[in-house]
PDB file of N, CA and C in Angstrom:
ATOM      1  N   UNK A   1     -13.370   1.257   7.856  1.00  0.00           N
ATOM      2  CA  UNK A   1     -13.357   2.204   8.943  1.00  0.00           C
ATOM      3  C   UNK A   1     -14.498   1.837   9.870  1.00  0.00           C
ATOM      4  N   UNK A   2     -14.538   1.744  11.315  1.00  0.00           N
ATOM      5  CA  UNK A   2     -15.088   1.382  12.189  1.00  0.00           C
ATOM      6  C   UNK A   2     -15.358   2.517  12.941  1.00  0.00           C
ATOM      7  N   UNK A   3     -16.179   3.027  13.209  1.00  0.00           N
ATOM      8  CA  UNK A   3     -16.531   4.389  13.938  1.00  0.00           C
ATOM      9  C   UNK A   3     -17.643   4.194  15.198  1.00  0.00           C
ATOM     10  N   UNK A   4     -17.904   5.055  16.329  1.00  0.00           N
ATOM     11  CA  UNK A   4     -19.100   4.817  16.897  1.00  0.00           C
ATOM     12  C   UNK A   4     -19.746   5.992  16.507  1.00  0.00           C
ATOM     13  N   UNK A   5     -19.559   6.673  16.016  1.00  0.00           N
ATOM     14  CA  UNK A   5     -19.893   8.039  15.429  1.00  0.00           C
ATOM     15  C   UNK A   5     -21.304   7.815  14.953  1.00  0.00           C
ATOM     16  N   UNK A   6     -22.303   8.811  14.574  1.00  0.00           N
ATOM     17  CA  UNK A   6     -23.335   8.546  14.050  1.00  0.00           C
ATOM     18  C   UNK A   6     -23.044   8.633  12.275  1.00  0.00           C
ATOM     19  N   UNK A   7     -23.887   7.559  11.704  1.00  0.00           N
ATOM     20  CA  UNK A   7     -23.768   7.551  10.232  1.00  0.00           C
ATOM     21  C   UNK A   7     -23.537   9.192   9.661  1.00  0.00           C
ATOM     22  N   UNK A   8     -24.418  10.233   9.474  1.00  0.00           N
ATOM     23  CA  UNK A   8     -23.849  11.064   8.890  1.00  0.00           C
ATOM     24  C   UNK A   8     -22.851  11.680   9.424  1.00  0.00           C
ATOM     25  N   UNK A   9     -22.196  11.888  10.489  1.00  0.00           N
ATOM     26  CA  UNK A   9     -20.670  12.559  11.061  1.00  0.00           C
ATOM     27  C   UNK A   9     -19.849  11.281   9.920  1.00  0.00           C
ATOM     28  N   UNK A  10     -20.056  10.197  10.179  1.00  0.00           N
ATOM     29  CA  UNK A  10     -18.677   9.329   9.686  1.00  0.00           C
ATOM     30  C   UNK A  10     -18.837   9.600   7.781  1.00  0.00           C
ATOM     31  N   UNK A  11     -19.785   9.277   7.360  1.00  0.00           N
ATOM     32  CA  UNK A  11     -20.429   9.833   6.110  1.00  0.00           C
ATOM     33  C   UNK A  11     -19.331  11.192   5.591  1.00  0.00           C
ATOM     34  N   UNK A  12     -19.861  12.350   6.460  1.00  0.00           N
ATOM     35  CA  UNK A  12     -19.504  13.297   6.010  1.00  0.00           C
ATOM     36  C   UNK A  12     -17.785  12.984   6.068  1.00  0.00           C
ATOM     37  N   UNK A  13     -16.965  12.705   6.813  1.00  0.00           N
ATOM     38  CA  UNK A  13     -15.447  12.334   7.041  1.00  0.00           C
ATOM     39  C   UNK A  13     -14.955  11.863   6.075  1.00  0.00           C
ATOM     40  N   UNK A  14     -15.467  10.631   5.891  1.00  0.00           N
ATOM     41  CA  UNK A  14     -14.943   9.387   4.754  1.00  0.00           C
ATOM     42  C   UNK A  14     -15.223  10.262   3.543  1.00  0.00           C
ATOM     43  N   UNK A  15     -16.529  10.811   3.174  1.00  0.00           N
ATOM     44  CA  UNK A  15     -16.619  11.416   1.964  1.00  0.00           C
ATOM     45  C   UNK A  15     -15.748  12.843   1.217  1.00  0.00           C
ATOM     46  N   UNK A  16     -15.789  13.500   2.906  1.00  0.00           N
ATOM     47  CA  UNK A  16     -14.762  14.791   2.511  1.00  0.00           C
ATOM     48  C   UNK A  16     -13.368  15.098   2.587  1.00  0.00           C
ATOM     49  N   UNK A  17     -12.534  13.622   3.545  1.00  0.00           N
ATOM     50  CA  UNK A  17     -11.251  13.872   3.900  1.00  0.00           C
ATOM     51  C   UNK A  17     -10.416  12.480   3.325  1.00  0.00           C
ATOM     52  N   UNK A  18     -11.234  11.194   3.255  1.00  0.00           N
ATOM     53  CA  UNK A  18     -11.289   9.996   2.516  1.00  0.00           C
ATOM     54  C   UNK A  18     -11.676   9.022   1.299  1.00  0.00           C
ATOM     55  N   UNK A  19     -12.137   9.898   0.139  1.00  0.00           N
ATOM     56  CA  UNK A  19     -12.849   9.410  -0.648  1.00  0.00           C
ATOM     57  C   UNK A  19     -11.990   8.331  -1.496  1.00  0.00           C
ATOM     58  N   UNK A  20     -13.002   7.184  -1.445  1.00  0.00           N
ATOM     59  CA  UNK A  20     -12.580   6.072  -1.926  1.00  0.00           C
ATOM     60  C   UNK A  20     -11.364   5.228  -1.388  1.00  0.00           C
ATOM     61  N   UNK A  21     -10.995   5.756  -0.093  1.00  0.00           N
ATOM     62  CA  UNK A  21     -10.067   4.759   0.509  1.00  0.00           C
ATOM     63  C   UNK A  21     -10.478   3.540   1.260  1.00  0.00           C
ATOM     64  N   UNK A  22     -11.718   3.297   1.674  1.00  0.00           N
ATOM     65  CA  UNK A  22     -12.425   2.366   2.440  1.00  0.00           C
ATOM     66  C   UNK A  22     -13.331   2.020   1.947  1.00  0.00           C
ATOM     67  N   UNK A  23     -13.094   0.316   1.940  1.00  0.00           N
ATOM     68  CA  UNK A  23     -14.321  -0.811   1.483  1.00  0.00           C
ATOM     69  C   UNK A  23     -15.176  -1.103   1.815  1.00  0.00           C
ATOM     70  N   UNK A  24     -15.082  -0.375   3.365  1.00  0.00           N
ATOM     71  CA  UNK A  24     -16.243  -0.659   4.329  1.00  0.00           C
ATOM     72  C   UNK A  24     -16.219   0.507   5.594  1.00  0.00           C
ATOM     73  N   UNK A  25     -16.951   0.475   6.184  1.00  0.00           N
ATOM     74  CA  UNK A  25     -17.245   1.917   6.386  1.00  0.00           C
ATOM     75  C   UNK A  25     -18.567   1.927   7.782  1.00  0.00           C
ATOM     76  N   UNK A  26     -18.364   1.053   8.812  1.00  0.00           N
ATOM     77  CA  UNK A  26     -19.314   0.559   9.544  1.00  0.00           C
ATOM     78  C   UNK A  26     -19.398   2.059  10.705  1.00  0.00           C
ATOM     79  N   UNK A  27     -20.462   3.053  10.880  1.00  0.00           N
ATOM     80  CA  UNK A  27     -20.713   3.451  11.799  1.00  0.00           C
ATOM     81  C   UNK A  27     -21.584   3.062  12.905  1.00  0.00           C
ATOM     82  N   UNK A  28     -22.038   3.993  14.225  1.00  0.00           N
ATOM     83  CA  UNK A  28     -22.620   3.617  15.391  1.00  0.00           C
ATOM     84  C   UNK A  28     -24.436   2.966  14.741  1.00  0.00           C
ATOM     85  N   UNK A  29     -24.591   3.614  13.414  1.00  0.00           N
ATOM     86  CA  UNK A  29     -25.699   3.698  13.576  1.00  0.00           C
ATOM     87  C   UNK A  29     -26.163   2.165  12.654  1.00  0.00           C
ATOM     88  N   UNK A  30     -24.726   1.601  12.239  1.00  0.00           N
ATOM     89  CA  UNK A  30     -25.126   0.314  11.438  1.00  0.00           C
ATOM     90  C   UNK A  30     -25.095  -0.905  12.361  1.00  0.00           C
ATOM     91  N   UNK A  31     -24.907  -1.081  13.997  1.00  0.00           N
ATOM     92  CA  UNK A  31     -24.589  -2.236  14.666  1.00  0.00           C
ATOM     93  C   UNK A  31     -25.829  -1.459  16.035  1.00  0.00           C
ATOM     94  N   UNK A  32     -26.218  -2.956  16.135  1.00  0.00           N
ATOM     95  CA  UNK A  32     -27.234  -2.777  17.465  1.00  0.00           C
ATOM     96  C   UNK A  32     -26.165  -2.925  19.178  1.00  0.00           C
ATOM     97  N   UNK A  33     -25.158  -3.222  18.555  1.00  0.00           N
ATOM     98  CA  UNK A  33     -24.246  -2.966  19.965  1.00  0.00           C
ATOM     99  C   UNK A  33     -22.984  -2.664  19.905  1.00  0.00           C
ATOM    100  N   UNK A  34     -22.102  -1.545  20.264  1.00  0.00           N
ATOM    101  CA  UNK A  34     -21.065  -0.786  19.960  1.00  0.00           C
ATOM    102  C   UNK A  34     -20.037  -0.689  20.545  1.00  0.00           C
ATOM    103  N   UNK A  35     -18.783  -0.503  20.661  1.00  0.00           N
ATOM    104  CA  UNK A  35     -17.962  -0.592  21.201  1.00  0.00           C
ATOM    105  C   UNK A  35     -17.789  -0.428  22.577  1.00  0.00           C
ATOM    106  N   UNK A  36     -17.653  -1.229  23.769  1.00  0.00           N
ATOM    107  CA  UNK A  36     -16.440  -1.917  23.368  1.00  0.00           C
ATOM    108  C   UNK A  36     -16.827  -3.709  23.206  1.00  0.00           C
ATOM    109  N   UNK A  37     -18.541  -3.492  22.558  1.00  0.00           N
ATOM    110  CA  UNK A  37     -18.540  -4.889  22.052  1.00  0.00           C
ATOM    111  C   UNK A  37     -17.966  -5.136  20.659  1.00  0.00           C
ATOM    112  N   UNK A  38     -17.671  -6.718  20.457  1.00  0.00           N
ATOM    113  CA  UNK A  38     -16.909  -6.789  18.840  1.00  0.00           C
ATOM    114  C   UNK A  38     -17.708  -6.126  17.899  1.00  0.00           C
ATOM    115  N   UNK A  39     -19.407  -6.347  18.139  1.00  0.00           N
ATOM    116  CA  UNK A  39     -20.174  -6.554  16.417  1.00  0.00           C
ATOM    117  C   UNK A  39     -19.575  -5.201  15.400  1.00  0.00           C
ATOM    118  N   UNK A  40     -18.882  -4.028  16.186  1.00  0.00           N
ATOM    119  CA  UNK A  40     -18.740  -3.163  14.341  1.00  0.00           C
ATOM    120  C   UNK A  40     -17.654  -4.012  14.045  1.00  0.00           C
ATOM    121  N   UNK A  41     -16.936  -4.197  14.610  1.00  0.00           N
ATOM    122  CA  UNK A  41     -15.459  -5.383  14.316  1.00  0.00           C
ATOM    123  C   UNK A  41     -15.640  -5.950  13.056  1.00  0.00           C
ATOM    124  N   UNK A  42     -17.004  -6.880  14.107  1.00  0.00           N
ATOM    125  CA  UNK A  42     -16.567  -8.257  13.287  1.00  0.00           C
ATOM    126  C   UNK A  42     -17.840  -8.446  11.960  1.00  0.00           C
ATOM    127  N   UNK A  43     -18.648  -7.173  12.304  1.00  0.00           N
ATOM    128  CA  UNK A  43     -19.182  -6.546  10.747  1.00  0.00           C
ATOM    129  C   UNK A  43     -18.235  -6.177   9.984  1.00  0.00           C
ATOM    130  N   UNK A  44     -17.448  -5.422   9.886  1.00  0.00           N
ATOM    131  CA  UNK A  44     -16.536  -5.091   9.178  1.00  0.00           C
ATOM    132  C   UNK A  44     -16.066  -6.321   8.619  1.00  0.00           C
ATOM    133  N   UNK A  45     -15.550  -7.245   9.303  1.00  0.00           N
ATOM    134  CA  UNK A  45     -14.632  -8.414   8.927  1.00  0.00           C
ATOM    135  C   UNK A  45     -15.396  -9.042   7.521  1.00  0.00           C
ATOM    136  N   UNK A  46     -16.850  -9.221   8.231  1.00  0.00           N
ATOM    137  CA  UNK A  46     -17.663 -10.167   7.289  1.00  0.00           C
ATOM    138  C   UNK A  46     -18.288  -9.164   6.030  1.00  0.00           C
ATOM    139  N   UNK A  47     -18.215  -8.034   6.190  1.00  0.00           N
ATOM    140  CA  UNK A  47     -18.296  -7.069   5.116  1.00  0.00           C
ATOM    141  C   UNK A  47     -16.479  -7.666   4.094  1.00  0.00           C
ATOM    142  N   UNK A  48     -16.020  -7.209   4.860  1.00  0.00           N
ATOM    143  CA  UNK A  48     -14.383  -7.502   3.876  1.00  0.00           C
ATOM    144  C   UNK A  48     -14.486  -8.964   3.661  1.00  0.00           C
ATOM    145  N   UNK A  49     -15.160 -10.051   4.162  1.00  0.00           N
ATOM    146  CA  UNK A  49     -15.057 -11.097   3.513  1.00  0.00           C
ATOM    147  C   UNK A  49     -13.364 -11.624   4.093  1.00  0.00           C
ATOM    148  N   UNK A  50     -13.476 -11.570   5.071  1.00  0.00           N
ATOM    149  CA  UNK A  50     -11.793 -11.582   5.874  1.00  0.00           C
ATOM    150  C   UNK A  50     -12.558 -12.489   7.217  1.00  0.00           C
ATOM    151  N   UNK A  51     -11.332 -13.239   7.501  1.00  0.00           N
ATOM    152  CA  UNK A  51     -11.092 -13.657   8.781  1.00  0.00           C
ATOM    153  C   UNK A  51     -10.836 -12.644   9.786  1.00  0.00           C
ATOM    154  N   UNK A  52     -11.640 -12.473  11.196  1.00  0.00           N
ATOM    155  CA  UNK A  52     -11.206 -11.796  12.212  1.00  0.00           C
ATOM    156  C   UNK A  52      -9.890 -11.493  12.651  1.00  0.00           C
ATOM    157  N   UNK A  53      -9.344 -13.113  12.484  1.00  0.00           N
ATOM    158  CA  UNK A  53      -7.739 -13.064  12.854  1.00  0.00           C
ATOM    159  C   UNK A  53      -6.444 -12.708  12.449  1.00  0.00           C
ATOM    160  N   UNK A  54      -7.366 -12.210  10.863  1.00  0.00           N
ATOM    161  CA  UNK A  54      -6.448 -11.802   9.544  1.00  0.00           C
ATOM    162  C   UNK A  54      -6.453 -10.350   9.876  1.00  0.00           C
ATOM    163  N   UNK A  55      -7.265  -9.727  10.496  1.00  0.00           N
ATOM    164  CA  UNK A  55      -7.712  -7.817  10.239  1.00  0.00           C
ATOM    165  C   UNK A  55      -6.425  -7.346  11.998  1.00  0.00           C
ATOM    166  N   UNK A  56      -6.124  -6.323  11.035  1.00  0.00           N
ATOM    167  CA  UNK A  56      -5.282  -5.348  12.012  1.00  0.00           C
ATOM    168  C   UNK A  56      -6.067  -4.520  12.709  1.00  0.00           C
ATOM    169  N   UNK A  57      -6.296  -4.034  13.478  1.00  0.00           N
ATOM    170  CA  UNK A  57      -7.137  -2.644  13.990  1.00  0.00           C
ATOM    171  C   UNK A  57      -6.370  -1.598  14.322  1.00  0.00           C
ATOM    172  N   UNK A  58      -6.507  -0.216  14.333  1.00  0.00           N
ATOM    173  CA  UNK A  58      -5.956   0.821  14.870  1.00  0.00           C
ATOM    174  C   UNK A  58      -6.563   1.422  15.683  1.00  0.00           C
ATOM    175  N   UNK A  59      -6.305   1.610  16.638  1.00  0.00           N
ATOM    176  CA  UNK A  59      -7.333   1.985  17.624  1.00  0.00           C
ATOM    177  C   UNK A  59      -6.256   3.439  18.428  1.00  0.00           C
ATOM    178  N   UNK A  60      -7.380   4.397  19.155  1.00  0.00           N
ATOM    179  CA  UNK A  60      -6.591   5.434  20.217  1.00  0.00           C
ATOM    180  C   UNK A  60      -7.398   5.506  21.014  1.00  0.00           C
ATOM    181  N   UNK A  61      -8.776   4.634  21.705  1.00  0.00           N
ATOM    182  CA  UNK A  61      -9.635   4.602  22.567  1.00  0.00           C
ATOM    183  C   UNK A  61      -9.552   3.638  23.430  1.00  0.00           C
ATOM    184  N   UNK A  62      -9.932   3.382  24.894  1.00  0.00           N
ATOM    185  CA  UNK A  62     -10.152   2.024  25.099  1.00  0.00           C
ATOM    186  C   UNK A  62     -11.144   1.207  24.957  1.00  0.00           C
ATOM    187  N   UNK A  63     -12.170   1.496  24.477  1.00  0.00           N
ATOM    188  CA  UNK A  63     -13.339   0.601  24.283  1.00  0.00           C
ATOM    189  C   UNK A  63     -12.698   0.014  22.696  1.00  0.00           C
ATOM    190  N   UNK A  64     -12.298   0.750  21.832  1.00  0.00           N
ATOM    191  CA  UNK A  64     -11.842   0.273  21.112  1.00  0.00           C
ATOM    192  C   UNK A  64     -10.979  -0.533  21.020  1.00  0.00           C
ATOM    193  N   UNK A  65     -10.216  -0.813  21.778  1.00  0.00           N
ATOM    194  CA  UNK A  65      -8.878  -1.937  21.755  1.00  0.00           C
ATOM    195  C   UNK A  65      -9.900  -3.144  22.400  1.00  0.00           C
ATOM    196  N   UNK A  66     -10.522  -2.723  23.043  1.00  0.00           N
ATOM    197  CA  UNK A  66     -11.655  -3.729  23.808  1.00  0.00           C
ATOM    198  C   UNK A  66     -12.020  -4.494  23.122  1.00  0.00           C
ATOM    199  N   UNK A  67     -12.990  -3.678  22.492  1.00  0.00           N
ATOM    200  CA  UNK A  67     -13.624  -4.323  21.124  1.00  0.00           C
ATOM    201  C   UNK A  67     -12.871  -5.286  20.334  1.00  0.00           C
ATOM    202  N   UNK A  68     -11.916  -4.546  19.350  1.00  0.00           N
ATOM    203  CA  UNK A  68     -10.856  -5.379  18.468  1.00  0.00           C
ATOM    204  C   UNK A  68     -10.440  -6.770  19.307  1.00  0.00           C
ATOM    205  N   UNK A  69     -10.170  -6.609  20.661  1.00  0.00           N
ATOM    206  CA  UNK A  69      -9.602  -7.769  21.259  1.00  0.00           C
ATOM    207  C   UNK A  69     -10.624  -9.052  21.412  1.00  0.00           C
ATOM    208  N   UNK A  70     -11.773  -8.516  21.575  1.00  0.00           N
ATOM    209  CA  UNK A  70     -12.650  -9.591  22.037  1.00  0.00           C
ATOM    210  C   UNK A  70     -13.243 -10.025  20.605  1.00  0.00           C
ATOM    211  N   UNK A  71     -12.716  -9.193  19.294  1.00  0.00           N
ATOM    212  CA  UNK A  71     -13.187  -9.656  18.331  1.00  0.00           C
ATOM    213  C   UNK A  71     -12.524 -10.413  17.778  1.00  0.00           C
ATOM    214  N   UNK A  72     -11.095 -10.617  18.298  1.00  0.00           N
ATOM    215  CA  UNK A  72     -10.279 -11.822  18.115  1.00  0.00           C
ATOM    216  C   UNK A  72      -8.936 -11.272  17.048  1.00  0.00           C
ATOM    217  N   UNK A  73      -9.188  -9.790  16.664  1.00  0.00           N
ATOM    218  CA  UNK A  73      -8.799  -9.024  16.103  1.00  0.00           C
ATOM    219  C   UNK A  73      -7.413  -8.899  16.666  1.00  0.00           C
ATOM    220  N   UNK A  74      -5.741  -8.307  15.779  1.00  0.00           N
ATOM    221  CA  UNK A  74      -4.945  -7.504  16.182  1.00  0.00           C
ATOM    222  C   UNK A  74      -4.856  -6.737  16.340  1.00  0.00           C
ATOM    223  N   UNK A  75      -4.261  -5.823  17.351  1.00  0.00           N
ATOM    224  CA  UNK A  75      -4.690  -4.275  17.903  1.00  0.00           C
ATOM    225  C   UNK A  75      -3.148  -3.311  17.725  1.00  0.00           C
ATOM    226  N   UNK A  76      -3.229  -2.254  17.072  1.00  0.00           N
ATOM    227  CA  UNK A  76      -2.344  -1.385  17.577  1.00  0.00           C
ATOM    228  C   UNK A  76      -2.581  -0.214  17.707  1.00  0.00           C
ATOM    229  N   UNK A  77      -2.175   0.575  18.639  1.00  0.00           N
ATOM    230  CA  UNK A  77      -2.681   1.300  19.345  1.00  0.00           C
ATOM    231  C   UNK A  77      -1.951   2.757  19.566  1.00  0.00           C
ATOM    232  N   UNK A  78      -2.867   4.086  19.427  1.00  0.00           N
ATOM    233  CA  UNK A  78      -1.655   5.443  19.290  1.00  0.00           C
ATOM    234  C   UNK A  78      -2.486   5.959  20.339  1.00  0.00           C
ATOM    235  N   UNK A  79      -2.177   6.351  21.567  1.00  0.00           N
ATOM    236  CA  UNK A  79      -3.115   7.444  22.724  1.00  0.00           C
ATOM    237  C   UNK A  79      -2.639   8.463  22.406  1.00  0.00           C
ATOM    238  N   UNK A  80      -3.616   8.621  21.496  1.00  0.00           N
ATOM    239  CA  UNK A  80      -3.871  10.396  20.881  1.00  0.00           C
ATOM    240  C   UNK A  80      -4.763  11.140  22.170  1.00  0.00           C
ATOM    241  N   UNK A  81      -5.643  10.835  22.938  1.00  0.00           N
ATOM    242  CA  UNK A  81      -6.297  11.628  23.872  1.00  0.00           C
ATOM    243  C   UNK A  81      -6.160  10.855  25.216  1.00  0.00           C
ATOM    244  N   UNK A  82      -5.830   9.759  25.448  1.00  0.00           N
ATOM    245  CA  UNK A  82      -5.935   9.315  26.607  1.00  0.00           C
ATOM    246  C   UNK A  82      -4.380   8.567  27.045  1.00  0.00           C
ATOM    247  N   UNK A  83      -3.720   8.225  27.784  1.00  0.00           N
ATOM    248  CA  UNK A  83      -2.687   8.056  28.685  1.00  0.00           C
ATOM    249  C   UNK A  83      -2.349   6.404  28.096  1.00  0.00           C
ATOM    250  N   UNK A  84      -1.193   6.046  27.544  1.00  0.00           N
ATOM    251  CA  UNK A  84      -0.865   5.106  27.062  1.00  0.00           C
ATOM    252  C   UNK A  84      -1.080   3.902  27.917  1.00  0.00           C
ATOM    253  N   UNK A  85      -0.837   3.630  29.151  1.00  0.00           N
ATOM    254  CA  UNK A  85      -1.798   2.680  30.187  1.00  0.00           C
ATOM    255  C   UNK A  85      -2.891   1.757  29.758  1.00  0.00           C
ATOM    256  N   UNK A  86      -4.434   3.261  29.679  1.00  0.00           N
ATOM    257  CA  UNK A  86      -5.598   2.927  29.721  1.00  0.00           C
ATOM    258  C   UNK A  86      -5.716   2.293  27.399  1.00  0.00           C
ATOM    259  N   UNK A  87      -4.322   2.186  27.051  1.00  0.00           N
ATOM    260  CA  UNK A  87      -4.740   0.900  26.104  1.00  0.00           C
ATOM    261  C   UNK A  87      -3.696  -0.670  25.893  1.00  0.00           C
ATOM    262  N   UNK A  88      -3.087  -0.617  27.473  1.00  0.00           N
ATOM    263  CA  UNK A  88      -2.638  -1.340  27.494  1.00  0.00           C
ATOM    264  C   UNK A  88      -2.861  -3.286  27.048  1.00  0.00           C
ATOM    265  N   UNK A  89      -4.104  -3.421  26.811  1.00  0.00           N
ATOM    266  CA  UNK A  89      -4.645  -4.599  25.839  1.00  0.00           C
ATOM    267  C   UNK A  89      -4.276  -4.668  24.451  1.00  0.00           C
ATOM    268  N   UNK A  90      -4.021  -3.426  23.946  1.00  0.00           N
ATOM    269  CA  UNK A  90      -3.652  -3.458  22.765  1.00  0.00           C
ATOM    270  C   UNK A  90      -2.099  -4.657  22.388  1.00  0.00           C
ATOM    271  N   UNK A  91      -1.982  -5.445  21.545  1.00  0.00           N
ATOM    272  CA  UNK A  91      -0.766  -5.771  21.179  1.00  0.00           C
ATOM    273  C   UNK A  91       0.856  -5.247  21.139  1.00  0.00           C
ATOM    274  N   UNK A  92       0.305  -3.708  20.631  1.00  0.00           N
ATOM    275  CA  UNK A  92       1.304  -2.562  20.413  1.00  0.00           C
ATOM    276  C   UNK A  92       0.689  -1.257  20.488  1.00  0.00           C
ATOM    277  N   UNK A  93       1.484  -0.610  21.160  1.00  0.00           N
ATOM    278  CA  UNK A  93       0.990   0.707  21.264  1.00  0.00           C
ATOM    279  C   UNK A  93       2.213   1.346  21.035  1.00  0.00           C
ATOM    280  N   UNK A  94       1.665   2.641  19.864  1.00  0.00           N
ATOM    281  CA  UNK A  94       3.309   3.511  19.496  1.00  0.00           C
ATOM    282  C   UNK A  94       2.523   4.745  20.171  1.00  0.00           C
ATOM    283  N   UNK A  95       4.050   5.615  20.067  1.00  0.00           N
ATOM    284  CA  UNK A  95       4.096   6.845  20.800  1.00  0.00           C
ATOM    285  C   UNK A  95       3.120   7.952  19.986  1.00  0.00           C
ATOM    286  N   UNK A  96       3.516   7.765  18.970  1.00  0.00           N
ATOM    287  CA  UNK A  96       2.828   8.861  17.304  1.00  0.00           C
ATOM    288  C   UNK A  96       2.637   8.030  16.313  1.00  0.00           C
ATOM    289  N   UNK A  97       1.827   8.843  15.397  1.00  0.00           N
ATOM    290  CA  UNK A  97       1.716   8.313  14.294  1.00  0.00           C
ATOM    291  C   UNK A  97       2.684   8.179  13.189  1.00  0.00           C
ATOM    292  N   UNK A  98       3.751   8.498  13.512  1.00  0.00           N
ATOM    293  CA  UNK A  98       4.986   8.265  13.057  1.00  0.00           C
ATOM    294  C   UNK A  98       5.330   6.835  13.064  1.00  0.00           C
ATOM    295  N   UNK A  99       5.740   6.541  14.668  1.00  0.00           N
ATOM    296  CA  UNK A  99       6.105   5.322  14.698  1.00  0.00           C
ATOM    297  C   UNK A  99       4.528   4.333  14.057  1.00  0.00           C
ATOM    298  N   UNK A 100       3.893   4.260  14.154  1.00  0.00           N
ATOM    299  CA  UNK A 100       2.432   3.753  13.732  1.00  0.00           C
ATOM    300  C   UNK A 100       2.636   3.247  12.299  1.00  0.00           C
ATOM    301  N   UNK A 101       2.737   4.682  11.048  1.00  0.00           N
ATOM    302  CA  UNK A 101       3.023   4.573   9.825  1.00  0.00           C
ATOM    303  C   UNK A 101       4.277   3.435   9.658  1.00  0.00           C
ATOM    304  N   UNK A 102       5.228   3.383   9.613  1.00  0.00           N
ATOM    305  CA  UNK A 102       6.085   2.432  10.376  1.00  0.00           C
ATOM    306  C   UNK A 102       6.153   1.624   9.757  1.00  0.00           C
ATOM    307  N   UNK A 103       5.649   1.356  11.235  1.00  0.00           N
ATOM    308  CA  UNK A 103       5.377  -0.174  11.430  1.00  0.00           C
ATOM    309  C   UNK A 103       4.314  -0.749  10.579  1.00  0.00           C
ATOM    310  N   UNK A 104       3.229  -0.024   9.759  1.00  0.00           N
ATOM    311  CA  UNK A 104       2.522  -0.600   8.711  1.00  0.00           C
ATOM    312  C   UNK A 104       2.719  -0.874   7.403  1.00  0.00           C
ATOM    313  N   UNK A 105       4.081  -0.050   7.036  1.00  0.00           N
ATOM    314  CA  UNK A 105       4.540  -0.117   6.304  1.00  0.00           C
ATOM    315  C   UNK A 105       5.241  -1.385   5.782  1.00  0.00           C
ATOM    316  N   UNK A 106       6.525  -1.536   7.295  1.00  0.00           N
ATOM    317  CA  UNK A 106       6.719  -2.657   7.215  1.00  0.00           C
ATOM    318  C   UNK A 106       5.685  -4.205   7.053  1.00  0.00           C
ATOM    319  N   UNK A 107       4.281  -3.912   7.027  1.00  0.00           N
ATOM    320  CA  UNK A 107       3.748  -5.232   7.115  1.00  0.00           C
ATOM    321  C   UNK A 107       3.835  -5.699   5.640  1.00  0.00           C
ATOM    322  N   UNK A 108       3.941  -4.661   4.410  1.00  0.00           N
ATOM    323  CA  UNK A 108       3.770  -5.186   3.299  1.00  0.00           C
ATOM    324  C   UNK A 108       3.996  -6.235   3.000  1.00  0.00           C
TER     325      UNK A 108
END
């Protein structure tokens, strides 16, 4: 999970609504430069011990698709608060998290 959030907001999330689903867990307060630069990206990546080009991203922001993109990352994308347009960089962008679930499903 990639957040710009401050460590304890993302802390408290992952711990109370996510426990034990994420290997890695990079908030605002673990990278000296934040979205929509790569480094939580491509911390994450080198935390998972993964290739950049291997990691999916989910993103509903645009700094975030930003990010993922310049991190060399795949992007897909749900505008939960902002106008499907402003994440038009993304690879894919679904309507809901419906279509989203999906399509991840299918990646198995």
């Amino acid at each position: 999970m990639v957040s710009g959030a401050d460590r304890s907001i993302v802390k408290h999330i992952v711990d109370d609504f996510f426990p034990g689903i994420f290997d890695a867990v990079i908030s605002g307060d673990d990278v000296s430069k934040g979205k929509p630069e790569p480094e939580p990206f491509l911390k994450a990546a080198h935390m998972l011990e993964v290739n950049p080009t291997d990691c999916v991203v989910v993103e509903n922001a645009t700094k975030g698709v930003e990010a993922a993109k310049r991190a060399g990352m795949y992007c897909v994308a749900v505008p939960t608060y902002v106008s499907p347009d402003k994440l038009e960089r993304a690879d894919k962008i679904f309507d809901n998290h419906g279509e989203l679930a999906q399509y991840l499903l299918s990646l198995k």
